[in-house]
C-alpha atoms as a PDB file:
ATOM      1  CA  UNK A   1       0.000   0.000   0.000  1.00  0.00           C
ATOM      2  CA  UNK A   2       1.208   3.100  -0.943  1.00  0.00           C
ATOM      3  CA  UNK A   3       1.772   6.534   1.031  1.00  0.00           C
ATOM      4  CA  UNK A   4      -1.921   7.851   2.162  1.00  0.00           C
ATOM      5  CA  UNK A   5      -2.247  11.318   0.294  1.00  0.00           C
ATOM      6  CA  UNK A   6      -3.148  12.847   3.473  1.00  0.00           C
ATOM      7  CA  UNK A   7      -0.588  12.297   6.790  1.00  0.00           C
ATOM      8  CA  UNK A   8      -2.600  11.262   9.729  1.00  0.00           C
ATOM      9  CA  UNK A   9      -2.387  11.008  13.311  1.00  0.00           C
ATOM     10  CA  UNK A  10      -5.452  10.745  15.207  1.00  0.00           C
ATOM     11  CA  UNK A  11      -3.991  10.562  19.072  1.00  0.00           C
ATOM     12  CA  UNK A  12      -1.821  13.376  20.695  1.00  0.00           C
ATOM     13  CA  UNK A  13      -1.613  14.501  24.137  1.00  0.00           C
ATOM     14  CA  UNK A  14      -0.657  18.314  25.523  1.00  0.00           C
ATOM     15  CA  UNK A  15      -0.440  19.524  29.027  1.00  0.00           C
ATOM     16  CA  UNK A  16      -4.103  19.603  29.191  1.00  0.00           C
ATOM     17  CA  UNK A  17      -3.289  15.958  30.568  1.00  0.00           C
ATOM     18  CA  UNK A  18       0.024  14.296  30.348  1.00  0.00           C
ATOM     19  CA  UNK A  19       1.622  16.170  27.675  1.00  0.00           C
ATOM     20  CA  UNK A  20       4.587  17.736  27.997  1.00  0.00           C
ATOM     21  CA  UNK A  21       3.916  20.955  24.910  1.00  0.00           C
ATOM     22  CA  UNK A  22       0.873  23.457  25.409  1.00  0.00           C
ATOM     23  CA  UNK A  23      -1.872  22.626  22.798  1.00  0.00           C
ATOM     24  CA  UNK A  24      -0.902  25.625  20.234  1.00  0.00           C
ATOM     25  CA  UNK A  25       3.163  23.743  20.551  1.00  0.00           C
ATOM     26  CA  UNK A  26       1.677  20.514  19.411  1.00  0.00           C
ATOM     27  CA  UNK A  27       0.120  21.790  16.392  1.00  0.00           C
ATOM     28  CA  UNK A  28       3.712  23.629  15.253  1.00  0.00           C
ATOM     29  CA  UNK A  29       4.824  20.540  16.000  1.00  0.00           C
ATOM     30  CA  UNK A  30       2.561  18.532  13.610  1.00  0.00           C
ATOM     31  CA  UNK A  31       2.810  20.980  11.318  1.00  0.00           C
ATOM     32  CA  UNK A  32       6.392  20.829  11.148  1.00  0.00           C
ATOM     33  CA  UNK A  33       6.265  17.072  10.581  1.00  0.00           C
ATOM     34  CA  UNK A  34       4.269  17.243   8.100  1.00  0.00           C
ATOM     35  CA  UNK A  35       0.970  16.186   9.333  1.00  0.00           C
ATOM     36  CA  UNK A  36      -2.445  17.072   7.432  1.00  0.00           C
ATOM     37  CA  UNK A  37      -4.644  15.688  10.074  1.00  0.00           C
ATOM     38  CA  UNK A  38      -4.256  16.029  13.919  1.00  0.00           C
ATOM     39  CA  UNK A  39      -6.514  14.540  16.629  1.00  0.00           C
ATOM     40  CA  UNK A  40      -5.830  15.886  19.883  1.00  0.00           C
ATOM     41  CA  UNK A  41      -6.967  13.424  22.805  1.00  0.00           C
ATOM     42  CA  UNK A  42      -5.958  14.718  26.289  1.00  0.00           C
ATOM     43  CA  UNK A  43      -7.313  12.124  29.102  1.00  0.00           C
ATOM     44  CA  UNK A  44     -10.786  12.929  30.137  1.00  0.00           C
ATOM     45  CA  UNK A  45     -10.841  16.676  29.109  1.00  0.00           C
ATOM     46  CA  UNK A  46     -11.032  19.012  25.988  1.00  0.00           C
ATOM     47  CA  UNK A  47      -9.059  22.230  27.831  1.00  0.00           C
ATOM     48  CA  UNK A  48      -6.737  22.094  25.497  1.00  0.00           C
ATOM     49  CA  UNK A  49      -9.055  21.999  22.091  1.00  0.00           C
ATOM     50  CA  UNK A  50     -10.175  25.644  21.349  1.00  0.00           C
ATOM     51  CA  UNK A  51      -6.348  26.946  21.489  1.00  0.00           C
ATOM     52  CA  UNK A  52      -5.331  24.117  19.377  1.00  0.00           C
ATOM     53  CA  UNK A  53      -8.024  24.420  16.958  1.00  0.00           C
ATOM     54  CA  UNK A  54      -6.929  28.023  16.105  1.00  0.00           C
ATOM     55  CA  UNK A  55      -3.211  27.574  16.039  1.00  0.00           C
ATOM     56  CA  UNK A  56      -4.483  24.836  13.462  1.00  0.00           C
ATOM     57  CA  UNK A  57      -6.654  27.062  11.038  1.00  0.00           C
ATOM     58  CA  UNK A  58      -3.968  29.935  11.152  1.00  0.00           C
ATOM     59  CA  UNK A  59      -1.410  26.860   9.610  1.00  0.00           C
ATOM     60  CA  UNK A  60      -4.226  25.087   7.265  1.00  0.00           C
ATOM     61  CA  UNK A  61      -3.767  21.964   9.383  1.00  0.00           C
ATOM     62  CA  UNK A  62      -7.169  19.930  10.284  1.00  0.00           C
ATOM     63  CA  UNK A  63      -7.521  19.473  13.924  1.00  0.00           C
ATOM     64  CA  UNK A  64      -9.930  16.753  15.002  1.00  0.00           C
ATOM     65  CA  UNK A  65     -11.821  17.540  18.309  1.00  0.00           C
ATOM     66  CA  UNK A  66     -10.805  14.693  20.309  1.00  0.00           C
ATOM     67  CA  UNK A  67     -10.284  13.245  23.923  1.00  0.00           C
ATOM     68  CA  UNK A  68      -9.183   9.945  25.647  1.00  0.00           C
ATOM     69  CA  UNK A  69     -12.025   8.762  28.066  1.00  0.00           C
ATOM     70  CA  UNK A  70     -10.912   5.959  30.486  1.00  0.00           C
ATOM     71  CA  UNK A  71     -12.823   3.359  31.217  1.00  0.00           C
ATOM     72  CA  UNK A  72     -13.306   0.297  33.345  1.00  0.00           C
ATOM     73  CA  UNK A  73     -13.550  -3.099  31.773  1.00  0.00           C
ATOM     74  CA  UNK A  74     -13.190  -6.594  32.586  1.00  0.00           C
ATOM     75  CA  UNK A  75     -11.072  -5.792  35.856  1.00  0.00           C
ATOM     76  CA  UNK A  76      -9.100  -3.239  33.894  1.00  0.00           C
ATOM     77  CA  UNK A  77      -8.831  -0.343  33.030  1.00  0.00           C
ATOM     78  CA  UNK A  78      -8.728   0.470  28.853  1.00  0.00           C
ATOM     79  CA  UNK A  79      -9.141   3.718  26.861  1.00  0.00           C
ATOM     80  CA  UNK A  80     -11.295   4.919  24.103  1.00  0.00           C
ATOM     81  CA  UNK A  81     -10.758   8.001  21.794  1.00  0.00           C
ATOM     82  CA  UNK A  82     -13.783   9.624  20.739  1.00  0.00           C
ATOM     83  CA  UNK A  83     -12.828  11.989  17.430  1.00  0.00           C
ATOM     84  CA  UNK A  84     -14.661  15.048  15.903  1.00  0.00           C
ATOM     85  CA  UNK A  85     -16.470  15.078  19.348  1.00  0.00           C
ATOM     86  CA  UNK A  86     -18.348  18.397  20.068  1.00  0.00           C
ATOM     87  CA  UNK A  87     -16.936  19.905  22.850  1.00  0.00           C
ATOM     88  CA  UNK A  88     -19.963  21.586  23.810  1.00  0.00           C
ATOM     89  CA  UNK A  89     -22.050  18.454  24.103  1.00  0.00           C
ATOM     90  CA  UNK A  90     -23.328  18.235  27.975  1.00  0.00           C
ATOM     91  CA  UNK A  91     -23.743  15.028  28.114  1.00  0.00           C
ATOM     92  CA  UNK A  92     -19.963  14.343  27.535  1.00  0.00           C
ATOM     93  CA  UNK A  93     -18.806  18.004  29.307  1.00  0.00           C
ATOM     94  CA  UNK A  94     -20.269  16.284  32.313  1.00  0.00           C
ATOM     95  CA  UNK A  95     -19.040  12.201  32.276  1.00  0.00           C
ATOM     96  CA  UNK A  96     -15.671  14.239  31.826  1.00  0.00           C
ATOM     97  CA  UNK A  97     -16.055  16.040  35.141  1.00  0.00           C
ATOM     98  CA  UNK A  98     -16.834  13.435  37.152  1.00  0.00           C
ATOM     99  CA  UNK A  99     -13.615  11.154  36.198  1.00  0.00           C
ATOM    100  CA  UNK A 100     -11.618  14.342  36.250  1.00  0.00           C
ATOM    101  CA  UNK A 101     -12.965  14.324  40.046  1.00  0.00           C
ATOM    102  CA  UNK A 102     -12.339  11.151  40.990  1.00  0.00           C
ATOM    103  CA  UNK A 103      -8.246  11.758  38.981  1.00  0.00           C
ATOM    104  CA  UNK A 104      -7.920  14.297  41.714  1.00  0.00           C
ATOM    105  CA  UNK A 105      -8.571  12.638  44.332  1.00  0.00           C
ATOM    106  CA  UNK A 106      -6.602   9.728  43.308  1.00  0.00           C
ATOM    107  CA  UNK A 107      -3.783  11.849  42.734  1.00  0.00           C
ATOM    108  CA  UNK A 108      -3.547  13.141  46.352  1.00  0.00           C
ATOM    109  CA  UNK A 109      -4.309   9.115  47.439  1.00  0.00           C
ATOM    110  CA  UNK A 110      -1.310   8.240  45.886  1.00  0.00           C
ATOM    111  CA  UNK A 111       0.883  11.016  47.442  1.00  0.00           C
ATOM    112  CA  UNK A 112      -0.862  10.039  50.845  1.00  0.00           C
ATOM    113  CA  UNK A 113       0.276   5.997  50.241  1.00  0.00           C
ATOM    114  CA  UNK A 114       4.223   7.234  49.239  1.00  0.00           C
ATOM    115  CA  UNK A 115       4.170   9.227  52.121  1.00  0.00           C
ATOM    116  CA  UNK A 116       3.074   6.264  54.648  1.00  0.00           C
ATOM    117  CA  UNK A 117       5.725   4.268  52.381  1.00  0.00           C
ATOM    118  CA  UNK A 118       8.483   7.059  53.086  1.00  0.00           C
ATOM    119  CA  UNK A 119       8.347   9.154  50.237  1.00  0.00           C
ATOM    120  CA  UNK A 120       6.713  12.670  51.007  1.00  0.00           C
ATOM    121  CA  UNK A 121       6.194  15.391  48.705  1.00  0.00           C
ATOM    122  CA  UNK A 122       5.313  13.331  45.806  1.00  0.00           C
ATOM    123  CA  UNK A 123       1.801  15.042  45.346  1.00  0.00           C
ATOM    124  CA  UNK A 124       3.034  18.624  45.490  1.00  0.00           C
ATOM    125  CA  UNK A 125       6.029  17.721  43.767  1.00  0.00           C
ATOM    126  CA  UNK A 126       3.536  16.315  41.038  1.00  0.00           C
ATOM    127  CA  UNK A 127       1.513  19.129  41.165  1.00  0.00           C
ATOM    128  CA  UNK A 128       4.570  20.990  39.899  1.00  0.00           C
ATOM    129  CA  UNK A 129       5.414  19.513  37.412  1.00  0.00           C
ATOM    130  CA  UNK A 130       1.488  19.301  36.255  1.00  0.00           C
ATOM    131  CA  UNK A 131       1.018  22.224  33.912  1.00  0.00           C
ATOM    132  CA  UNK A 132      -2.765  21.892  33.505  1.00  0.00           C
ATOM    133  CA  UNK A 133      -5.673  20.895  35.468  1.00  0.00           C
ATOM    134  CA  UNK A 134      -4.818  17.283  35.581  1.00  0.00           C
ATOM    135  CA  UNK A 135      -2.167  15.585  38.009  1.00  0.00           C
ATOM    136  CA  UNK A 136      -1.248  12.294  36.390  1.00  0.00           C
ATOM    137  CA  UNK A 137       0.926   9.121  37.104  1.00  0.00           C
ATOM    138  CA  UNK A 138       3.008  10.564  34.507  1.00  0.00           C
ATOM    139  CA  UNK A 139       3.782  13.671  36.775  1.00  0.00           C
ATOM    140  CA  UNK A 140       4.436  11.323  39.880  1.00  0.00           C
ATOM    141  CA  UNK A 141       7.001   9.352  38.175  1.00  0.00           C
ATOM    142  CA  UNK A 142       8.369  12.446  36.082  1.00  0.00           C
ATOM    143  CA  UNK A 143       8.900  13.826  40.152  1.00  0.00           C
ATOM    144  CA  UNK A 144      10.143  10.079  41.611  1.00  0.00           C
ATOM    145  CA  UNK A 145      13.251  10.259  38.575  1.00  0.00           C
ATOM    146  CA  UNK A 146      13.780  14.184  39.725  1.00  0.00           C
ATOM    147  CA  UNK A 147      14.077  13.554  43.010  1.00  0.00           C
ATOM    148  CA  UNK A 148      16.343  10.586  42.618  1.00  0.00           C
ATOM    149  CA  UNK A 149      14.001   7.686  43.373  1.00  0.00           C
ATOM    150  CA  UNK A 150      14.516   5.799  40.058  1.00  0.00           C
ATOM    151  CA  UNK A 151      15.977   6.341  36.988  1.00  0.00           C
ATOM    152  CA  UNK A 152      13.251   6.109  33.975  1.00  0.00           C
ATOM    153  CA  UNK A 153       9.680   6.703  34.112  1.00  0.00           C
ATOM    154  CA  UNK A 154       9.201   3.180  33.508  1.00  0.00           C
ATOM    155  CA  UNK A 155      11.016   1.788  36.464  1.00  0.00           C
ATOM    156  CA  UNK A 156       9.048   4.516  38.534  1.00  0.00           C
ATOM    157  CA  UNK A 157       5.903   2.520  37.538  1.00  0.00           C
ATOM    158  CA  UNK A 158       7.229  -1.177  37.986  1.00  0.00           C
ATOM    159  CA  UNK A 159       8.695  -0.586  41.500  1.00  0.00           C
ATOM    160  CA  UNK A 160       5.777   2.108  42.539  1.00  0.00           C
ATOM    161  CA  UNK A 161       2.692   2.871  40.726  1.00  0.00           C
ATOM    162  CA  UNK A 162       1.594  -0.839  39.897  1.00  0.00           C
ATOM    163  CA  UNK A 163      -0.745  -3.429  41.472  1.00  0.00           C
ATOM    164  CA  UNK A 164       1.137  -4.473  45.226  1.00  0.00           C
ATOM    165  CA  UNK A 165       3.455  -1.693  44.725  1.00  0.00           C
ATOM    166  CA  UNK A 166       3.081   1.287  47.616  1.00  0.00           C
ATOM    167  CA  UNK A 167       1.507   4.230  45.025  1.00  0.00           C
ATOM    168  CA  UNK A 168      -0.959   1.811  43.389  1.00  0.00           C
ATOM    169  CA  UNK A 169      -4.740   3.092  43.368  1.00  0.00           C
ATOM    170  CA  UNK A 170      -6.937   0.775  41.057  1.00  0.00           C
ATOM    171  CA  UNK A 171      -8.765   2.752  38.657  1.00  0.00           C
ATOM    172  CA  UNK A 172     -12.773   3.434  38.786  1.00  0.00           C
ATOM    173  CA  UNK A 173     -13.704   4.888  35.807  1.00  0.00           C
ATOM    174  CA  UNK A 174     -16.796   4.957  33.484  1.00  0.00           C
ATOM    175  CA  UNK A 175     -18.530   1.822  31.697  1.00  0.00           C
ATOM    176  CA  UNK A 176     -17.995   1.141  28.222  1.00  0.00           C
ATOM    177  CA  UNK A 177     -21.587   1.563  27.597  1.00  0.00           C
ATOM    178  CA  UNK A 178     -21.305   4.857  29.204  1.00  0.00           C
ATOM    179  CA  UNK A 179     -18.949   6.437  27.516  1.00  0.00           C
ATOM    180  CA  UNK A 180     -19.747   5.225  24.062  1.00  0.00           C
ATOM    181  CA  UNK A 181     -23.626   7.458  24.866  1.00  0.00           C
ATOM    182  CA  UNK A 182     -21.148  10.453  25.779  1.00  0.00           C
ATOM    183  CA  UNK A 183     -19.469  10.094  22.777  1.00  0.00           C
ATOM    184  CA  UNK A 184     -22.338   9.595  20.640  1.00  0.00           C
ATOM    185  CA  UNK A 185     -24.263  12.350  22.329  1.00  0.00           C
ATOM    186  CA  UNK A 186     -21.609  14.448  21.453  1.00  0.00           C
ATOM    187  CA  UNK A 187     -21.758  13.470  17.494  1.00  0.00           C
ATOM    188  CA  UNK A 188     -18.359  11.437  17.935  1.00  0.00           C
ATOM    189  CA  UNK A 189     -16.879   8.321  16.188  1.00  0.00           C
ATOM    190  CA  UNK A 190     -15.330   5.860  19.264  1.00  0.00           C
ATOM    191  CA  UNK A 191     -12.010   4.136  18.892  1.00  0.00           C
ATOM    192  CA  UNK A 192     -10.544   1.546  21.444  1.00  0.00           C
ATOM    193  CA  UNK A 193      -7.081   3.009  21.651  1.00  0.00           C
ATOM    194  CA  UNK A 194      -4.073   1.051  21.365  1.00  0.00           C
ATOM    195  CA  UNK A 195      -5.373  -2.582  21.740  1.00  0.00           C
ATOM    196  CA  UNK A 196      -2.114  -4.561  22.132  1.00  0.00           C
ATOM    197  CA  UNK A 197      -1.221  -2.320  25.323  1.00  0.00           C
ATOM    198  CA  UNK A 198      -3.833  -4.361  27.424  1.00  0.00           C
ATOM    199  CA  UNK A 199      -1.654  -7.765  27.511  1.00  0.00           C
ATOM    200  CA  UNK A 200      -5.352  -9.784  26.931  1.00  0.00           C
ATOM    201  CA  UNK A 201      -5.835 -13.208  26.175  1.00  0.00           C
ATOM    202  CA  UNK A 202      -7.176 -13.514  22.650  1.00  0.00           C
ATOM    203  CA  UNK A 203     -10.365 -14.364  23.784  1.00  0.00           C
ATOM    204  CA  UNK A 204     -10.772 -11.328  26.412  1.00  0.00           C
ATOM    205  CA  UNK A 205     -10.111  -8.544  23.694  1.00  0.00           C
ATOM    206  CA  UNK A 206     -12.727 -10.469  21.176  1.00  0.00           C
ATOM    207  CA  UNK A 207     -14.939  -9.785  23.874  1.00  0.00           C
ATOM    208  CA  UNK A 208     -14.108  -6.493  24.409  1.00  0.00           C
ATOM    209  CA  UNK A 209     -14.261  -5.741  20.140  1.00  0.00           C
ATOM    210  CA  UNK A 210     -17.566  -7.713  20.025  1.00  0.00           C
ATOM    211  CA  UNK A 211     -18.995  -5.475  23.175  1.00  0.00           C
ATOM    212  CA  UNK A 212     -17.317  -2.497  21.971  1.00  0.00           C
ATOM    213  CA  UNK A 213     -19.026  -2.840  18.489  1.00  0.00           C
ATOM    214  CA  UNK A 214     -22.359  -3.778  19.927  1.00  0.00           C
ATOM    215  CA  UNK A 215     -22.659  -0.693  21.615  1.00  0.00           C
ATOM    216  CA  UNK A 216     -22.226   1.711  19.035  1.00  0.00           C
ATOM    217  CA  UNK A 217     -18.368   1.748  18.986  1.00  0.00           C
ATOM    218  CA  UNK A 218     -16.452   2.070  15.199  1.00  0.00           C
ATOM    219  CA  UNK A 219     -13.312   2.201  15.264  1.00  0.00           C
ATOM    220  CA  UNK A 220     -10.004   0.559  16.863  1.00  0.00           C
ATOM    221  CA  UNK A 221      -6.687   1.708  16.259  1.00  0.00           C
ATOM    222  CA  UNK A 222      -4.742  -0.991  14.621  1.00  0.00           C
ATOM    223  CA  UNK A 223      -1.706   1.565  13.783  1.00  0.00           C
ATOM    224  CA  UNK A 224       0.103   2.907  17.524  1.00  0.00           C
ATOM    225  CA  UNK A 225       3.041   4.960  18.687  1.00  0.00           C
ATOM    226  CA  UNK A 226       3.089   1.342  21.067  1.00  0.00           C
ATOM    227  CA  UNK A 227       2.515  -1.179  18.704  1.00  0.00           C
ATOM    228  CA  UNK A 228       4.933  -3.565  17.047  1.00  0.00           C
ATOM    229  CA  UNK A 229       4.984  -4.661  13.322  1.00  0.00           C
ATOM    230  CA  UNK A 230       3.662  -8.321  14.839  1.00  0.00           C
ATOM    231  CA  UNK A 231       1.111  -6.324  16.675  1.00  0.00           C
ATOM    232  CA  UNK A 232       0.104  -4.229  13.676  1.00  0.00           C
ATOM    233  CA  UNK A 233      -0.106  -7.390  11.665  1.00  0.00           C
ATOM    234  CA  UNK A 234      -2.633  -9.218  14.443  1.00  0.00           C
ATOM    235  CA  UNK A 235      -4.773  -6.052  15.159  1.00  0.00           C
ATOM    236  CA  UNK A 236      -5.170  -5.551  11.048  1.00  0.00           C
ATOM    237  CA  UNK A 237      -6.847  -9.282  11.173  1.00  0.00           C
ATOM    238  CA  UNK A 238      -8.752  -8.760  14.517  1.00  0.00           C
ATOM    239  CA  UNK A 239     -10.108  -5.203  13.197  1.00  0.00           C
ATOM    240  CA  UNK A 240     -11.298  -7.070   9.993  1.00  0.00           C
ATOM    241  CA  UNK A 241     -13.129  -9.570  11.271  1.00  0.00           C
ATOM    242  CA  UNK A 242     -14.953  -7.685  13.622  1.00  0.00           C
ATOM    243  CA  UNK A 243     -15.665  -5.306  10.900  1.00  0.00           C
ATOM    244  CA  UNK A 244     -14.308  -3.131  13.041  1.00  0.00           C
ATOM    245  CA  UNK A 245     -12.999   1.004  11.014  1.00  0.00           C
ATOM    246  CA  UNK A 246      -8.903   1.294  10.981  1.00  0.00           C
ATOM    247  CA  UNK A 247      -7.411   4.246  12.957  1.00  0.00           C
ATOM    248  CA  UNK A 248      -3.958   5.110  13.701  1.00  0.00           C
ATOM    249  CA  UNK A 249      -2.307   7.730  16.187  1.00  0.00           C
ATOM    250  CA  UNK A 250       0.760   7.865  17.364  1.00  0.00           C
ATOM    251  CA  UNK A 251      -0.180   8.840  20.782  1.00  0.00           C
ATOM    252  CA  UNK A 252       2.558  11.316  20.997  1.00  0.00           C
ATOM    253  CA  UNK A 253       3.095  13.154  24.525  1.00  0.00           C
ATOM    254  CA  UNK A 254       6.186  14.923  23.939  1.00  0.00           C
ATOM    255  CA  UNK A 255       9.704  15.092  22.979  1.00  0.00           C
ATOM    256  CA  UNK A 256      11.062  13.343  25.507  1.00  0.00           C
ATOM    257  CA  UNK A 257       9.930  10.096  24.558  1.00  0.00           C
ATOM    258  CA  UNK A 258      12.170  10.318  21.104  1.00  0.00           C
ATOM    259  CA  UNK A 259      11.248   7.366  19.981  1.00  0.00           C
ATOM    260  CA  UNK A 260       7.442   8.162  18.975  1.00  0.00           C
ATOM    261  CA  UNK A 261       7.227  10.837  16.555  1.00  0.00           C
ATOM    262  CA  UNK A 262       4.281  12.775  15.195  1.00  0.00           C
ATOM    263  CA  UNK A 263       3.135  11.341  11.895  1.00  0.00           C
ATOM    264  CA  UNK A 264       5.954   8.781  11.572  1.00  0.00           C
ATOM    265  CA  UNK A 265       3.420   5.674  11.074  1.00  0.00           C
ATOM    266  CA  UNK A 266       3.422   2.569   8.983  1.00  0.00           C
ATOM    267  CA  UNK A 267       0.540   2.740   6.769  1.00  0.00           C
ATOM    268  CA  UNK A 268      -2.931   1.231   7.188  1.00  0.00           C
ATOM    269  CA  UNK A 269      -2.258  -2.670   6.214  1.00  0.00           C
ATOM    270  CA  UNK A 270      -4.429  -3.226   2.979  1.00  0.00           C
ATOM    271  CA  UNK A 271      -8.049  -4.812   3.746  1.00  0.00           C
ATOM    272  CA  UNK A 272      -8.468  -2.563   6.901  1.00  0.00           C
ATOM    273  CA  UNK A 273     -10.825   0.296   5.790  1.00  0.00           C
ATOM    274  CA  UNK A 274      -9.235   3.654   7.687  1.00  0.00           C
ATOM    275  CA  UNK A 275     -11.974   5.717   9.761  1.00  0.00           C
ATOM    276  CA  UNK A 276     -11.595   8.796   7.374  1.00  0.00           C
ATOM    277  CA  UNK A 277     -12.635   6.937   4.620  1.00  0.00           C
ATOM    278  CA  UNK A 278     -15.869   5.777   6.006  1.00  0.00           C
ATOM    279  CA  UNK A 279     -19.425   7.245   6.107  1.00  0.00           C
ATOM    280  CA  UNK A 280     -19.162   8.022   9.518  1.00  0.00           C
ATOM    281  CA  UNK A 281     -15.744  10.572   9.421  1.00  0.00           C
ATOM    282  CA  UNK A 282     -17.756  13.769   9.764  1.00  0.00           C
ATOM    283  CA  UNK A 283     -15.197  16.072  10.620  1.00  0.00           C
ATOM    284  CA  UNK A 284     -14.948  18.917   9.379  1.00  0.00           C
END
């Protein structure tokens, strides 16, 4: 399959969540690599969308009104992108505020477990480092490598933000069902983000895809910033036969993490029908 005539990359992050450039930098930075059409999806908020969406129409780039809802699932928790949402849409302004509530207080749980595990500060050190409204595991372990406590991000999580580790707090989001209404409410197309990151067996995530679908969901990205050329290969063949739409994002959070780069993405594998090309990609 040749180059798509259009670059996309429909999953980006900014410091409305865990992002590490302001909306407005993200879309220079798409722009500059060459991308034709953004989605920005902060987690559970769309702060960062009107300031992007100008930034975009002053440089002719199409932003797609996105966000990154979590949700709880099967004991875990998974994440679904709902693109060319209306961010005025109630229904969906208000699921968003009450996960953004229960974030915050999970945030300050987690300082308040470091703390009884020796480690105080972590929550205002987070806060810190938090440029918008959302404190994030990504700002605890950004603070736990700063203040000497590990060396990577990703050894922050292994020895202290996962299950039986002392800054765990399990997740209680939104049900699928739920969030697919907001989305839908909102005149959105839903997309289970990055499928391989959830480590299921192959009959869990058919039953996810198969719920998913039967709800009203489209879309799964089979193309991620996270997903290997074997994954690529067994998400194409899962999204087919659950006639599921294509979607690919490179669910880019800054330039720190060098490896994932805005718009640098394999193309669609052939047989997979991308989300733009289908009846339901109403974005304007």
């Amino acid at each position: 399959m040749g180059r798509m005539s259009l670059r996309y990359d429909l999953h980006s992050h900014s410091i409305a969540s865990d992002g590490t450039l302001s909306p407005v930098e993200l879309v220079d930075a798409a722009h500059a690599a060459s991308v034709d059409v953004l989605a920005l999806t902060d987690h559970d908020t769309l702060d960062g969308l009107d300031a992007a969406a100008r930034r975009a129409s002053a440089l002719g780039l199409q932003l797609v009104s996105g966000v990154e809802i979590s949700v709880s699932w099967g004991a875990q928790t998974i994440h679904v992108l709902g693109l060319g949402v209306d961010a005025q849409c109630p229904a969906l302004q208000q699921g968003l505020a009450g996960l953004r509530e229960f974030r915050a207080w999970r945030a300050e749980e987690i300082g308040r477990r470091l703390a009884r595990a020796g480690i105080g500060g972590c929550y205002d050190g987070a806060r810190t480092l938090a440029k918008g409204n959302i404190v994030g595991r990504t700002h605890f372990a950004q603070h736990l490598v700063a203040a000497g406590h590990a060396r990577s991000v990703r050894e922050v999580f292994k020895r202290f933000l996962v299950n039986r580790k002392p800054g765990y707090v399990a997740g209680e989001w939104a049900a699928l069902d739920e969030v697919l209404d907001w989305i839908q409410q909102a005149g959105g197309m839903a997309v289970i983000a990055h499928p391989a990151r959830y480590h299921m067996t192959a009959t869990k995530l058919r039953r996810l895809l198969g719920e998913f679908r039967d709800a009203g969901g489209l879309g799964m990205e089979v193309v991620s910033g996270s997903h290997t050329p074997d994954n690529v290969r067994h998400m194409s063949a899962l999204c087919r036969r659950e006639q599921l739409l294509a979607s690919c994002g490179s669910d880019y959070h800054g330039p720190e993490n060098p490896w994932i780069r805005l718009g640098e993405l394999p193309d669609l594998p052939s047989g997979c029908l991308p989300v733009w090309e289908s009846e339901s990609w109403s974005v304007q």
